[in-house]
N, C-alpha and C. Protein backbone atom coordinates (compact mmCIF):
# COMPACT_ATOMS: atom_id res chain seq x y z
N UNK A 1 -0.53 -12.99 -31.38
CA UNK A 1 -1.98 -13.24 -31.39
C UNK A 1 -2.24 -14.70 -31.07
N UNK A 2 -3.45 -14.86 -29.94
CA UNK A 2 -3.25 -15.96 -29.97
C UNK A 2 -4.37 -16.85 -30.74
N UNK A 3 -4.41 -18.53 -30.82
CA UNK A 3 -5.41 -19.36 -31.43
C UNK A 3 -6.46 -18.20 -32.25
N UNK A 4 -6.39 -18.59 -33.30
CA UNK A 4 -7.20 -17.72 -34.25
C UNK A 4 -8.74 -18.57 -34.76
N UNK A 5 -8.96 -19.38 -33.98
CA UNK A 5 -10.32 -20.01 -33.80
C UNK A 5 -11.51 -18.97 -33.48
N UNK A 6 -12.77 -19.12 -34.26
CA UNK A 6 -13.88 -18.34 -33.91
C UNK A 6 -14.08 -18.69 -33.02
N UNK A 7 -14.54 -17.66 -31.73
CA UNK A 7 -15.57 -18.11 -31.17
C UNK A 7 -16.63 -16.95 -31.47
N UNK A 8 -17.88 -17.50 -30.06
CA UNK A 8 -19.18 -17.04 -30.69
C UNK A 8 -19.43 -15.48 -30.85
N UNK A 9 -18.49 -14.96 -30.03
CA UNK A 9 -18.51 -13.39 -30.03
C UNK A 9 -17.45 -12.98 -30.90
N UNK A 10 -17.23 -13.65 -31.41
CA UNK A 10 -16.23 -12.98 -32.48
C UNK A 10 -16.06 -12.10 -33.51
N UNK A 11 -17.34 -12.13 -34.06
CA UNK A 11 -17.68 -11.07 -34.93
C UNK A 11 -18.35 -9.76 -34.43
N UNK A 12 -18.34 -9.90 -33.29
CA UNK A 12 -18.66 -8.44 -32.38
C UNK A 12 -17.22 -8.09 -32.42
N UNK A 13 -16.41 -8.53 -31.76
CA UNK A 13 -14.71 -8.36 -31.29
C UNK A 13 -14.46 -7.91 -32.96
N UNK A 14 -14.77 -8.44 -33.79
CA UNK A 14 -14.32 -7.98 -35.02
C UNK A 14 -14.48 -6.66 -35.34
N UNK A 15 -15.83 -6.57 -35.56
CA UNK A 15 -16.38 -5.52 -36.16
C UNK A 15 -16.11 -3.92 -34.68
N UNK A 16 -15.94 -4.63 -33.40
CA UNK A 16 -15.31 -3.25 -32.49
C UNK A 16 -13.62 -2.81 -32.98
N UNK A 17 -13.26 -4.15 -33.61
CA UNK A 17 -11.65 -3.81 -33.91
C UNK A 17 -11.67 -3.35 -35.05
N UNK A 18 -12.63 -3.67 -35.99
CA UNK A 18 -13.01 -2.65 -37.24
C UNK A 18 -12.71 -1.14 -37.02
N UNK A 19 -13.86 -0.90 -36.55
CA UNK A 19 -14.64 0.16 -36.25
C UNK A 19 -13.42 1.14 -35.85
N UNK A 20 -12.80 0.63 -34.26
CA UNK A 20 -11.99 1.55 -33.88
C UNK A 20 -10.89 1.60 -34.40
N UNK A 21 -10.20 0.45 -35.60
CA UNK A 21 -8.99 0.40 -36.96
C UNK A 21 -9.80 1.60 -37.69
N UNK A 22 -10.31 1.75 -38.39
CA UNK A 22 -11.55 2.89 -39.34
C UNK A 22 -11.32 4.87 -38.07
N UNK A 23 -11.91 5.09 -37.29
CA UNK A 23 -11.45 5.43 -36.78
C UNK A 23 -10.12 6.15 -36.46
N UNK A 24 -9.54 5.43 -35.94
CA UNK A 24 -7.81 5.32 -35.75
C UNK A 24 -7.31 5.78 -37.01
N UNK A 25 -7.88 5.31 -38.30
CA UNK A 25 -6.71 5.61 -39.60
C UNK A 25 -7.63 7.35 -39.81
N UNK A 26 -8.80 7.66 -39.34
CA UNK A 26 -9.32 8.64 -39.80
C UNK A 26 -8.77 9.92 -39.30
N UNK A 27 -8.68 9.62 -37.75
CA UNK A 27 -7.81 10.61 -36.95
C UNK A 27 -6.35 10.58 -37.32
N UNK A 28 -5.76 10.18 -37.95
CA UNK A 28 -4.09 10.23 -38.12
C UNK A 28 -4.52 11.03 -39.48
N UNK A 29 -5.17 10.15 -40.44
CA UNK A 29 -5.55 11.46 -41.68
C UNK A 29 -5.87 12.57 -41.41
N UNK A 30 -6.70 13.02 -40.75
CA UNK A 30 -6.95 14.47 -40.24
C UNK A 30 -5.73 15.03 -39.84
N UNK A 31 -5.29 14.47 -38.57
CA UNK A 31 -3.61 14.72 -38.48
C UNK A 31 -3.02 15.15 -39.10
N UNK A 32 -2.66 14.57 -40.14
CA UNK A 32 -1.92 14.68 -41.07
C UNK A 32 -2.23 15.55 -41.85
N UNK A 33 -3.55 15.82 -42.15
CA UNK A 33 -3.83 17.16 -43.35
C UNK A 33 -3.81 18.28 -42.70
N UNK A 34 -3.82 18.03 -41.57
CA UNK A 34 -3.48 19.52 -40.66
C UNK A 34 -2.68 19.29 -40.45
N UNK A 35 -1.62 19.00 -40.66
CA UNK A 35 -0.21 19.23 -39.95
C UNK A 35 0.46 19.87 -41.59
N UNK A 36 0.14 19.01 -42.59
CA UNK A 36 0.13 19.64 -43.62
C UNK A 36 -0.22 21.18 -44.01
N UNK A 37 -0.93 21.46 -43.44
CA UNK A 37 -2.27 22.55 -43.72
C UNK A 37 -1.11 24.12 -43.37
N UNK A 38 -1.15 23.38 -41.59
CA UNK A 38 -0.03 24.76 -40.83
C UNK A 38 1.11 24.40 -41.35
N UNK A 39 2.06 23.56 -42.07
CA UNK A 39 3.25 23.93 -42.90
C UNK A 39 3.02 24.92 -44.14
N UNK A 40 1.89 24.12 -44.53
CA UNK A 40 1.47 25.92 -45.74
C UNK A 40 1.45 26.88 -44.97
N UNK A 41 0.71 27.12 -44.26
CA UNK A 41 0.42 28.17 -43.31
C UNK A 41 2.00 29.20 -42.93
N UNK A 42 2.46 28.26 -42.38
CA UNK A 42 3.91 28.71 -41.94
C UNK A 42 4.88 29.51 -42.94
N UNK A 43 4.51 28.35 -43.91
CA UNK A 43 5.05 29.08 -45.31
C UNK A 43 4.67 30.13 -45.81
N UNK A 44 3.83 30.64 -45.81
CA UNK A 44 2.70 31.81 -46.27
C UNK A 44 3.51 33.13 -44.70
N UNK A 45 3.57 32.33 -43.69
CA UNK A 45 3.70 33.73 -42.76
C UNK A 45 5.41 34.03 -43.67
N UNK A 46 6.11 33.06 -43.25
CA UNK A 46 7.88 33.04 -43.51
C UNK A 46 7.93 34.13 -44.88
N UNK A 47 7.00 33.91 -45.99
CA UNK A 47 7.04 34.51 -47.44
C UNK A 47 7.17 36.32 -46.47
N UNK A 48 5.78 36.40 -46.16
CA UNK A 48 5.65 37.58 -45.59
C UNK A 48 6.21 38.22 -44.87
N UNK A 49 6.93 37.39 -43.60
CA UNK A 49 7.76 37.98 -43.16
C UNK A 49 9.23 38.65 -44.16
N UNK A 50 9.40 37.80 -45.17
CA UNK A 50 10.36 38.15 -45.52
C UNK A 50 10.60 39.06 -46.96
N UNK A 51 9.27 39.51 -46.81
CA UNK A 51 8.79 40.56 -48.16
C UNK A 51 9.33 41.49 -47.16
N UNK A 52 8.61 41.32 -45.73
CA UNK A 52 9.24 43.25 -44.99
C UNK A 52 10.81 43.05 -45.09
């Protein structure tokens, strides 16, 4: 990263690197609880399959 000096647009640049950091962590959570979600899922078919 370079010189970490404000300049005048900086708190725009901030708050877009906010925004799309916020974002970014929201979509990997979703991700993730669905990826979670179809391992239950999977688990639930595997049970069944293996009741027949």
């Amino acid at each position: 990263m370079e010189g970490s000096r404000l300049k005048p647009n900086s708190y725009r640049t901030m708050t877009l690197v906010y925004l799309g950091y916020q974002h970014f962590v929201r979509a990997r959570w979703n991700l993730f609880s669905w990826g979670s979600e179809s391992v239950e899922i999977g688990n639930e078919v595997t049970r069944k399959i293996c009741d027949y």
